[in-house]
Protein backbone atom coordinates (compact mmCIF):
# COMPACT_ATOMS: atom_id res chain seq x y z
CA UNK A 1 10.78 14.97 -32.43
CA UNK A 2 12.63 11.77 -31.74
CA UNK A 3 13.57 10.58 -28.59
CA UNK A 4 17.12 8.29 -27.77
CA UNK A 5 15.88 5.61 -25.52
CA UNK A 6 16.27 4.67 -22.76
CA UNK A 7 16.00 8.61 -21.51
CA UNK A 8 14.98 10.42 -18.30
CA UNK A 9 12.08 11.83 -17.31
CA UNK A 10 11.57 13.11 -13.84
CA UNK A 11 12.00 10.18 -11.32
CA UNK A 12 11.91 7.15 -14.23
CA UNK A 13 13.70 5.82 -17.44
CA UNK A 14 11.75 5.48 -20.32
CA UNK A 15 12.28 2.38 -22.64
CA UNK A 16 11.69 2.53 -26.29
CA UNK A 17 8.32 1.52 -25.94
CA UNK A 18 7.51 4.22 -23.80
CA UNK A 19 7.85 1.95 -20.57
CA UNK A 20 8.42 2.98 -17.16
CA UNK A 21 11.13 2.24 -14.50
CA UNK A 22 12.12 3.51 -12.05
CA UNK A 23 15.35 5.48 -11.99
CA UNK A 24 16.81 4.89 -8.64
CA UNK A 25 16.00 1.28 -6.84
CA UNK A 26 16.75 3.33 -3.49
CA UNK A 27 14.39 6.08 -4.14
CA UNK A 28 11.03 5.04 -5.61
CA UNK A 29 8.68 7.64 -6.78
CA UNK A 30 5.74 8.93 -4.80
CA UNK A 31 2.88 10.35 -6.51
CA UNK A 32 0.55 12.91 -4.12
CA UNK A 33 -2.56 14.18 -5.70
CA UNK A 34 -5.95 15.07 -4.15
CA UNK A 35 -9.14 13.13 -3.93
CA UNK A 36 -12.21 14.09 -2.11
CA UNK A 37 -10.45 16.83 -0.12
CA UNK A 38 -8.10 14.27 1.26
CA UNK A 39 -4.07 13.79 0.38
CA UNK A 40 -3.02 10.39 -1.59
CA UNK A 41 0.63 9.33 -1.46
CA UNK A 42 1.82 6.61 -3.59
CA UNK A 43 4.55 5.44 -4.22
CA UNK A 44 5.88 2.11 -5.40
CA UNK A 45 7.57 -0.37 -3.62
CA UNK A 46 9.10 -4.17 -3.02
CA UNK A 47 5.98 -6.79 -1.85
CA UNK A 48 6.75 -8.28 1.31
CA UNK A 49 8.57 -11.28 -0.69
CA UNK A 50 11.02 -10.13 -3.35
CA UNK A 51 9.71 -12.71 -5.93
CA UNK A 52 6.49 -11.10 -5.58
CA UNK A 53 7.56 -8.16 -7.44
CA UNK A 54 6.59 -4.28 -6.86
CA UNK A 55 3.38 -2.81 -5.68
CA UNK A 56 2.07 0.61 -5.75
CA UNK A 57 1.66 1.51 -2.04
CA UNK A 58 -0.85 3.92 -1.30
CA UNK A 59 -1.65 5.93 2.08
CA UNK A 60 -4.20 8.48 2.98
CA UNK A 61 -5.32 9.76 6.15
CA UNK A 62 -9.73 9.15 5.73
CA UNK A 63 -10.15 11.40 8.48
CA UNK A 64 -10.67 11.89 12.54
CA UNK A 65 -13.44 10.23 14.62
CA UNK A 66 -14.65 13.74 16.21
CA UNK A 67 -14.51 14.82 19.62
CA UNK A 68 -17.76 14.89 22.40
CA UNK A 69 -15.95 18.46 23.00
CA UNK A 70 -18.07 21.02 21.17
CA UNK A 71 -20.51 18.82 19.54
CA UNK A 72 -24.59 18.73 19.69
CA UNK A 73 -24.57 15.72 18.38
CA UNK A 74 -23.77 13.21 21.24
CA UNK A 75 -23.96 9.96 19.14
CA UNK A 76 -21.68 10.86 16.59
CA UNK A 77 -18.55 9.39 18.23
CA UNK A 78 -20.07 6.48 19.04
CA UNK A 79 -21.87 5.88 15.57
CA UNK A 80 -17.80 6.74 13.85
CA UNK A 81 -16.48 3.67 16.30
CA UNK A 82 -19.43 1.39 15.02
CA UNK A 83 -18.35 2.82 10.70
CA UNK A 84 -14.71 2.08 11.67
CA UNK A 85 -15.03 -1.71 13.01
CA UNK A 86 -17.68 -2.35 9.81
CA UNK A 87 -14.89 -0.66 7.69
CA UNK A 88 -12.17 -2.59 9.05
CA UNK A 89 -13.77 -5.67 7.58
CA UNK A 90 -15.19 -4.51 4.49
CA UNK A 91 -12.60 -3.27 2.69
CA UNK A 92 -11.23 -4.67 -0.53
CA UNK A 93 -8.27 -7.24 -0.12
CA UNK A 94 -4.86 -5.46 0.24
CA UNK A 95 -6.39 -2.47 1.92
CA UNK A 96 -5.13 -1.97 6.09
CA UNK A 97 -6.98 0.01 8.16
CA UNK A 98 -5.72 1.95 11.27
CA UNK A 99 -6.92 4.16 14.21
CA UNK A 100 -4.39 6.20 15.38
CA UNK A 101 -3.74 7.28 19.11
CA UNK A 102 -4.84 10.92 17.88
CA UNK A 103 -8.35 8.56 16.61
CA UNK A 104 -7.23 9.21 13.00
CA UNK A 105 -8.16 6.91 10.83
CA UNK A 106 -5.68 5.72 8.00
CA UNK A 107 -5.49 3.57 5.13
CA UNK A 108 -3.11 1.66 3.42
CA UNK A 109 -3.63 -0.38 0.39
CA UNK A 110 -1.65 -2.26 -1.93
CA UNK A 111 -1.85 -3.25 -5.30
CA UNK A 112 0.47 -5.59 -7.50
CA UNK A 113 1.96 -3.59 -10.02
CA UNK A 114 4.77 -4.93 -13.19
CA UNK A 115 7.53 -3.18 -13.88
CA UNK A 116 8.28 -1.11 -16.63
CA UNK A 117 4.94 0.57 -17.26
CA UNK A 118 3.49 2.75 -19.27
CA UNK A 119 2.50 6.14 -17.71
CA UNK A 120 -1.36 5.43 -18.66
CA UNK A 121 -1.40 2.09 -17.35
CA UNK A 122 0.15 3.79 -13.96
CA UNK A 123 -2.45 6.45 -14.15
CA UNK A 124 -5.16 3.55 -14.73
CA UNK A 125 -4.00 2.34 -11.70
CA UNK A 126 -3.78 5.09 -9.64
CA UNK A 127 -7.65 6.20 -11.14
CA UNK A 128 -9.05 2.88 -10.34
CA UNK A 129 -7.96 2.90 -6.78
CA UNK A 130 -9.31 6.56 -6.07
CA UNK A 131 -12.80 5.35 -7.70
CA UNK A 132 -12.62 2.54 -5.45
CA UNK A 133 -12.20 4.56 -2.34
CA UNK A 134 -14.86 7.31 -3.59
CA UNK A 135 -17.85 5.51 -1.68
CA UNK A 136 -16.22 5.21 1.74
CA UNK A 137 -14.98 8.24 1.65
CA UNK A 138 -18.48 9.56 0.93
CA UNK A 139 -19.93 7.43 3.90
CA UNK A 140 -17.16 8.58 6.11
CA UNK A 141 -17.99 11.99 4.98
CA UNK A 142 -21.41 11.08 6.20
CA UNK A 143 -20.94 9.52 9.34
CA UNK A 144 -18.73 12.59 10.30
CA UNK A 145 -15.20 11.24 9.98
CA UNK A 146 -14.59 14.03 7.78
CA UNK A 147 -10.96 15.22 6.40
């Protein structure tokens, strides 16, 4: 079945190449999806400097450093403090840590992304940064910052 490009297809225009833009400038599209029991939102976005193009913006809340209230395990809060201040400094370039008031810990990471795109090169994207984040999330996990 052929298609007449440029057409619609949920938030984006397609090209006839099968590229990716998106519809509205004002509204980008934000993607949520599941990993490790934890919700992903991203969506993209303008850099900080409009010559340095779009980026797909990504936020997820990695979990809460638990309470002393109702725990037998008294160094756990302490030991979560010590994961979050290594964390803060070994993640990956473009990824922002933050301890809420509440102590929930959340993450925001950017990556440079061109405009249009094709819907497996977004997915690629979206894949590789979820694989990225597996292994802290699994040492969070661990540590008891859990979801």
């Amino acid at each position: 079945m052929p298609f007449n490009a440029p057409f619609k297809l949920g938030p984006f225009t397609v090209d006839a190449t099968g590229r990716l833009a998106p519809l509205e400038s004002g509204a980008p599209p934000v993607f949520l999806y599941r990993w490790h029991g934890r919700l992903m939102r991203a969506r993209l976005a303008q850099r900080n400097a409009p010559a340095e193009g779009l980026a797909l913006l990504t936020e997820v809340g990695l979990g809460r450093v638990p309470s002393t209230a109702g725990t037998l395990d008294d160094a756990a809060r302490p030991r979560s403090f010590t994961l979050v201040r290594w964390l803060s400094r070994a993640v990956p370039a473009g990824w922002h840590l933050r301890l809420a008031p509440d102590h929930r810990l959340w993450l925001e990471a950017e990556t440079p992304i061109g405009l249009p795109i094709t819907a497996a090169a977004l997915l690629t994207q979206i894949t590789c940064f979820a694989l990225e984040l597996g292994p802290y999330l699994d040492l969070l996990d661990e540590t008891g910052v859990n979801a």
